[in-house]
PDB file of N, CA and C in Angstrom:
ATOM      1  N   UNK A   1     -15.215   5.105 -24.693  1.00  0.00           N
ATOM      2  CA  UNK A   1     -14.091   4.446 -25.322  1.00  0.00           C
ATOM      3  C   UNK A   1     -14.402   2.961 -25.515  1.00  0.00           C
ATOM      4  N   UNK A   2     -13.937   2.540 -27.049  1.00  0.00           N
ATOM      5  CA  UNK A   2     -14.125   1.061 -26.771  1.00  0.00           C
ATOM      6  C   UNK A   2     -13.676   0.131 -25.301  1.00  0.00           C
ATOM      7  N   UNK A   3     -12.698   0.723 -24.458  1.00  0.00           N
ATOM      8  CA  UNK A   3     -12.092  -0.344 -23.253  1.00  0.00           C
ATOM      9  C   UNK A   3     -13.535  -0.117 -22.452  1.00  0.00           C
ATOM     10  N   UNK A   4     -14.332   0.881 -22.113  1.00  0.00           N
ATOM     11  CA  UNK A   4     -15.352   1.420 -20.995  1.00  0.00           C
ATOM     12  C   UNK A   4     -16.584   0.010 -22.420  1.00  0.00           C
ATOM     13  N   UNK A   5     -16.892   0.017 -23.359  1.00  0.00           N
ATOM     14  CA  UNK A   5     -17.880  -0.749 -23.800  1.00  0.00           C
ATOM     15  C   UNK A   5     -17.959  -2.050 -23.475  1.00  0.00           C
ATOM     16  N   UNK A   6     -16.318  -2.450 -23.834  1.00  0.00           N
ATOM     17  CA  UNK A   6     -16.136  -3.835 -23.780  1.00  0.00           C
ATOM     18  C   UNK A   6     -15.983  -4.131 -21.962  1.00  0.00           C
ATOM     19  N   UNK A   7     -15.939  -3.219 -20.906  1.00  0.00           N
ATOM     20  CA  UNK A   7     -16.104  -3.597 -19.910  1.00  0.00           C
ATOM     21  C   UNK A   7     -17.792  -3.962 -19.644  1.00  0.00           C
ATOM     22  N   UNK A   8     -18.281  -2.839 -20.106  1.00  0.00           N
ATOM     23  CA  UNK A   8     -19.690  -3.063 -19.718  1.00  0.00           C
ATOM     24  C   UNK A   8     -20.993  -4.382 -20.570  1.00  0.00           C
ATOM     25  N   UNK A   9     -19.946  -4.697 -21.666  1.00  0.00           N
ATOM     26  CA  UNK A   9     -20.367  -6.042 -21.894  1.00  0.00           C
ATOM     27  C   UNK A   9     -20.066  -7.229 -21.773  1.00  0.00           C
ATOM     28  N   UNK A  10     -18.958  -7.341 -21.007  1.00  0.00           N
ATOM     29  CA  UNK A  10     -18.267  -8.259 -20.198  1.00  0.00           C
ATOM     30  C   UNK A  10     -19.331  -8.328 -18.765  1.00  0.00           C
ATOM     31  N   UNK A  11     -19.675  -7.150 -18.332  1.00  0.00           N
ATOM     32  CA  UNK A  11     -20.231  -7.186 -16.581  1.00  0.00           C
ATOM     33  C   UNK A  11     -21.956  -7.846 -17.331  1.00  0.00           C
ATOM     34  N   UNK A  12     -22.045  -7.803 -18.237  1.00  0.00           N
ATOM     35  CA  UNK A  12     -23.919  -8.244 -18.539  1.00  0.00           C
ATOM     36  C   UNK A  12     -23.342  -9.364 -19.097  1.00  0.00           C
ATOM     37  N   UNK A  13     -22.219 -10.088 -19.222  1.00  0.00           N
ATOM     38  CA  UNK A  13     -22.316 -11.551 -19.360  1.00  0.00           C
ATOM     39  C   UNK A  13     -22.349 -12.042 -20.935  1.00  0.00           C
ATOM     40  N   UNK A  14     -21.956 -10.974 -21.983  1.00  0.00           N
ATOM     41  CA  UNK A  14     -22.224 -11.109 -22.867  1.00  0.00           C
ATOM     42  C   UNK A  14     -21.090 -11.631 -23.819  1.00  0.00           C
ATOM     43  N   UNK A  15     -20.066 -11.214 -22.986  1.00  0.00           N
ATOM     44  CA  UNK A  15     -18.453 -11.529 -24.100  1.00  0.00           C
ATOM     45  C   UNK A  15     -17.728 -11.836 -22.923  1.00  0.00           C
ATOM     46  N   UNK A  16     -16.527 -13.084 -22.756  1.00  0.00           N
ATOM     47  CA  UNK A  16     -15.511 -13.084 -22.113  1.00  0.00           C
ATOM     48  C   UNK A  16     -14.404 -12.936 -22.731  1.00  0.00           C
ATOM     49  N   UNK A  17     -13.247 -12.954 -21.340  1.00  0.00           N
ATOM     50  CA  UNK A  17     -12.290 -12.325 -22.353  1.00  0.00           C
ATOM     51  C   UNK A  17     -10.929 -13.464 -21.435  1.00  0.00           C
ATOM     52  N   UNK A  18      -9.881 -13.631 -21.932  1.00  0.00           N
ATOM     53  CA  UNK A  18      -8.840 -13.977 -21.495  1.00  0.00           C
ATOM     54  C   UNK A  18      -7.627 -12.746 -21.516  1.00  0.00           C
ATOM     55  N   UNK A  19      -6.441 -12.897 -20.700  1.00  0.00           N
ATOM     56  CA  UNK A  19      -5.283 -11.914 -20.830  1.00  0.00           C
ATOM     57  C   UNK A  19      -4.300 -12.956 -20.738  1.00  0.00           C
ATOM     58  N   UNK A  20      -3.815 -12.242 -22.203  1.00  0.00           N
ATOM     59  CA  UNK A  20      -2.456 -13.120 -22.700  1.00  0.00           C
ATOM     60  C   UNK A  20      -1.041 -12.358 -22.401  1.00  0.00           C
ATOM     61  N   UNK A  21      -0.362 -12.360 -21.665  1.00  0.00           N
ATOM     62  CA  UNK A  21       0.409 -11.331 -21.571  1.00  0.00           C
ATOM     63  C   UNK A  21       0.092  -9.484 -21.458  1.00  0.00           C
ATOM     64  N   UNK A  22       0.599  -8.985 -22.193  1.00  0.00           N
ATOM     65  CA  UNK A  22       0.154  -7.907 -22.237  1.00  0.00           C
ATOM     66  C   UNK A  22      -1.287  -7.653 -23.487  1.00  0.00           C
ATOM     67  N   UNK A  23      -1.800  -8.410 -24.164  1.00  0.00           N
ATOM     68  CA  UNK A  23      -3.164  -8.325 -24.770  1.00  0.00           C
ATOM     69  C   UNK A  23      -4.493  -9.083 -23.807  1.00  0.00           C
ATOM     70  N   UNK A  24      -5.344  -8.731 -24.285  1.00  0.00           N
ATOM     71  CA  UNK A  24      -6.616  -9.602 -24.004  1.00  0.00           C
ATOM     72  C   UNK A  24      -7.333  -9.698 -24.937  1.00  0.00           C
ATOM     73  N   UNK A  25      -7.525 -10.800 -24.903  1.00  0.00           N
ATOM     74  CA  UNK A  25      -8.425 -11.466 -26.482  1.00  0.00           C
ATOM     75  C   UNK A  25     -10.085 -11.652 -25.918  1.00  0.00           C
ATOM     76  N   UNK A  26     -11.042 -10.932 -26.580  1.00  0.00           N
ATOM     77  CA  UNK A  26     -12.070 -10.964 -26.558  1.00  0.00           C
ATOM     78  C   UNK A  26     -13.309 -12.202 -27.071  1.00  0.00           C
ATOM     79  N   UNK A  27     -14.403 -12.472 -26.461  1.00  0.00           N
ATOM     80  CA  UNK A  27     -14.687 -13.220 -27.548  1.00  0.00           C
ATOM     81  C   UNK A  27     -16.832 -13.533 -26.482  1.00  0.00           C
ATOM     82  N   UNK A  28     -17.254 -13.854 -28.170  1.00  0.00           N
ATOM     83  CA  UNK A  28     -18.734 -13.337 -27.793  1.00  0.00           C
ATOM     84  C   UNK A  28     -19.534 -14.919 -26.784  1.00  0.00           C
ATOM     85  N   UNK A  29     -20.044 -14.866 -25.593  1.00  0.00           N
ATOM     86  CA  UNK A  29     -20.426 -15.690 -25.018  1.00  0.00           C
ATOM     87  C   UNK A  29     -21.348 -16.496 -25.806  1.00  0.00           C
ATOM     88  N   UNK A  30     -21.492 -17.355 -26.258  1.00  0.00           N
ATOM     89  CA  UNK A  30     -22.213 -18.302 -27.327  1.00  0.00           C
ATOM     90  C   UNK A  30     -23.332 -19.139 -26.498  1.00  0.00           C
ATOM     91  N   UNK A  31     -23.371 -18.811 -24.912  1.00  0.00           N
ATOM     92  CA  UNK A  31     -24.666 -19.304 -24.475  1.00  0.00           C
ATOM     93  C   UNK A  31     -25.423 -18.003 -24.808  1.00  0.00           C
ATOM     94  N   UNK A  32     -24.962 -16.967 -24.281  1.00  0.00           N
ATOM     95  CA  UNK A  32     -25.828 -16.133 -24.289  1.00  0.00           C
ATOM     96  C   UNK A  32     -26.498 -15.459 -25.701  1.00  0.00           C
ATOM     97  N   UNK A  33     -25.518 -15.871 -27.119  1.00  0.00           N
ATOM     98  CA  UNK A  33     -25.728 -15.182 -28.411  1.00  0.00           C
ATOM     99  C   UNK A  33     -26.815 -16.243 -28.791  1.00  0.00           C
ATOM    100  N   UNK A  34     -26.649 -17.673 -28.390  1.00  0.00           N
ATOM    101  CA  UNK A  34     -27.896 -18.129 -28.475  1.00  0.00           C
ATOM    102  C   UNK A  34     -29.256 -17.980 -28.254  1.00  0.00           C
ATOM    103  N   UNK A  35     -29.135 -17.660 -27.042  1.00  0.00           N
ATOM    104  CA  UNK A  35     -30.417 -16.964 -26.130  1.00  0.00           C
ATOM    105  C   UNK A  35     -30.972 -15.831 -26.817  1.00  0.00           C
ATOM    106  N   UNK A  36     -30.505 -14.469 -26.599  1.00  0.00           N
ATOM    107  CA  UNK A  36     -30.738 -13.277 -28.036  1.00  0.00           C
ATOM    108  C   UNK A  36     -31.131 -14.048 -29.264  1.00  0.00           C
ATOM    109  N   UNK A  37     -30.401 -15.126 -29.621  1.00  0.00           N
ATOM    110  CA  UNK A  37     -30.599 -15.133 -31.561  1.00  0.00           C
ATOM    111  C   UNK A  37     -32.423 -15.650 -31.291  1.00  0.00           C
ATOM    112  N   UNK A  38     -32.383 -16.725 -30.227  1.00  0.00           N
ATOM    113  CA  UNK A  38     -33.654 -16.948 -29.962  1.00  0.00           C
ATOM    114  C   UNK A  38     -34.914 -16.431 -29.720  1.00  0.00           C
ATOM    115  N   UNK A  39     -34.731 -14.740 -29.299  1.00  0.00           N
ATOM    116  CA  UNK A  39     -35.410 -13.897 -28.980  1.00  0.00           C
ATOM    117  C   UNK A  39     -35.675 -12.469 -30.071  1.00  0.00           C
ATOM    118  N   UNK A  40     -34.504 -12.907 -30.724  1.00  0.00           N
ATOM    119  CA  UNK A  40     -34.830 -11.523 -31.586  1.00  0.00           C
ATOM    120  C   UNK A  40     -34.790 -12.058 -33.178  1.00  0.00           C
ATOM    121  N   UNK A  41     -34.845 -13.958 -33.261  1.00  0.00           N
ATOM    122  CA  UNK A  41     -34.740 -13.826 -34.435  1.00  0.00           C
ATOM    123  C   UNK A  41     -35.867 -13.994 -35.241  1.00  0.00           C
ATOM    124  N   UNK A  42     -36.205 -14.492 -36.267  1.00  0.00           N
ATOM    125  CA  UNK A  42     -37.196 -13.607 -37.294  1.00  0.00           C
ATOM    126  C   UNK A  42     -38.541 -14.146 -36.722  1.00  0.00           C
ATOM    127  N   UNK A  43     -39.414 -13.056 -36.996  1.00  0.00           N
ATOM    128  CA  UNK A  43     -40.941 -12.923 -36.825  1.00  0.00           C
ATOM    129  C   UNK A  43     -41.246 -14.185 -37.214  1.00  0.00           C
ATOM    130  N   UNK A  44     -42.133 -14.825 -36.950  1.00  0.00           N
ATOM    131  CA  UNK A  44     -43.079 -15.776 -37.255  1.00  0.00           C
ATOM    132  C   UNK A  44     -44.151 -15.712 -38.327  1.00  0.00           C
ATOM    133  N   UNK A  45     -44.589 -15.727 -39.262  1.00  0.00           N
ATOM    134  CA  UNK A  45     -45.589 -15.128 -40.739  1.00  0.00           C
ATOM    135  C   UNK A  45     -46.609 -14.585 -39.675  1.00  0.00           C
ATOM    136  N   UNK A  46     -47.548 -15.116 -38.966  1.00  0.00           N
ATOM    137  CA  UNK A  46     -48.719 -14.755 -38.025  1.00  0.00           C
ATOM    138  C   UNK A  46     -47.911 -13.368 -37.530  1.00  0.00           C
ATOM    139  N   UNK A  47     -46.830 -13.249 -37.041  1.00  0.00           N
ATOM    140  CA  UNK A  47     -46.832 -12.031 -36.026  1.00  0.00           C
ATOM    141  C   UNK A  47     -46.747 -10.887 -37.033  1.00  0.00           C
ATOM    142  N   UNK A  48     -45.770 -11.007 -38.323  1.00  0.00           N
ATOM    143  CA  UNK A  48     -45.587 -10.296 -39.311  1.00  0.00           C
ATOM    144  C   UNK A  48     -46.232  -9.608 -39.878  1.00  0.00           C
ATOM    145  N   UNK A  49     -47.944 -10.304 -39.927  1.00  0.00           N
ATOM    146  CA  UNK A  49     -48.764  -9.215 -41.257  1.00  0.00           C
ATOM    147  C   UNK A  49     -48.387  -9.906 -42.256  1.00  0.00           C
ATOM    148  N   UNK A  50     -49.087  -9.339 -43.257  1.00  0.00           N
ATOM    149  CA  UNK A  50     -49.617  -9.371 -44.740  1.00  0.00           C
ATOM    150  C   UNK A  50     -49.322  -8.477 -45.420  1.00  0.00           C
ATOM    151  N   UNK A  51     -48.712  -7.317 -44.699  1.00  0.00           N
ATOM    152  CA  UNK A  51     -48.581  -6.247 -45.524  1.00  0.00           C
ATOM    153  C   UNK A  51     -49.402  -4.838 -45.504  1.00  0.00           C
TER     154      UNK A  51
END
């Protein structure tokens, strides 16, 4: 279920969340989306190939 996902990406540090009354507003940890964007973002020409 999305509630069991969004727990288990809350416990790896990836999204926090606040509770507003009866909602909770989600939202994506921006140290950590940094970190990932840093790691998975684009190849370098050398690592890539030529084709």
């Amino acid at each position: 279920t999305i509630s069991h996902h969004l727990k288990v990406l809350k416990q790896a540090g990836l999204i926090d969340s606040e509770r507003r009354g009866t909602w909770v507003y989600y939202w994506i940890n921006p140290a950590v989306l940094a970190r990932m964007s840093a790691l998975i973002g684009p190849a370098s020409p050398a690592l890539a190939g030529t084709g």
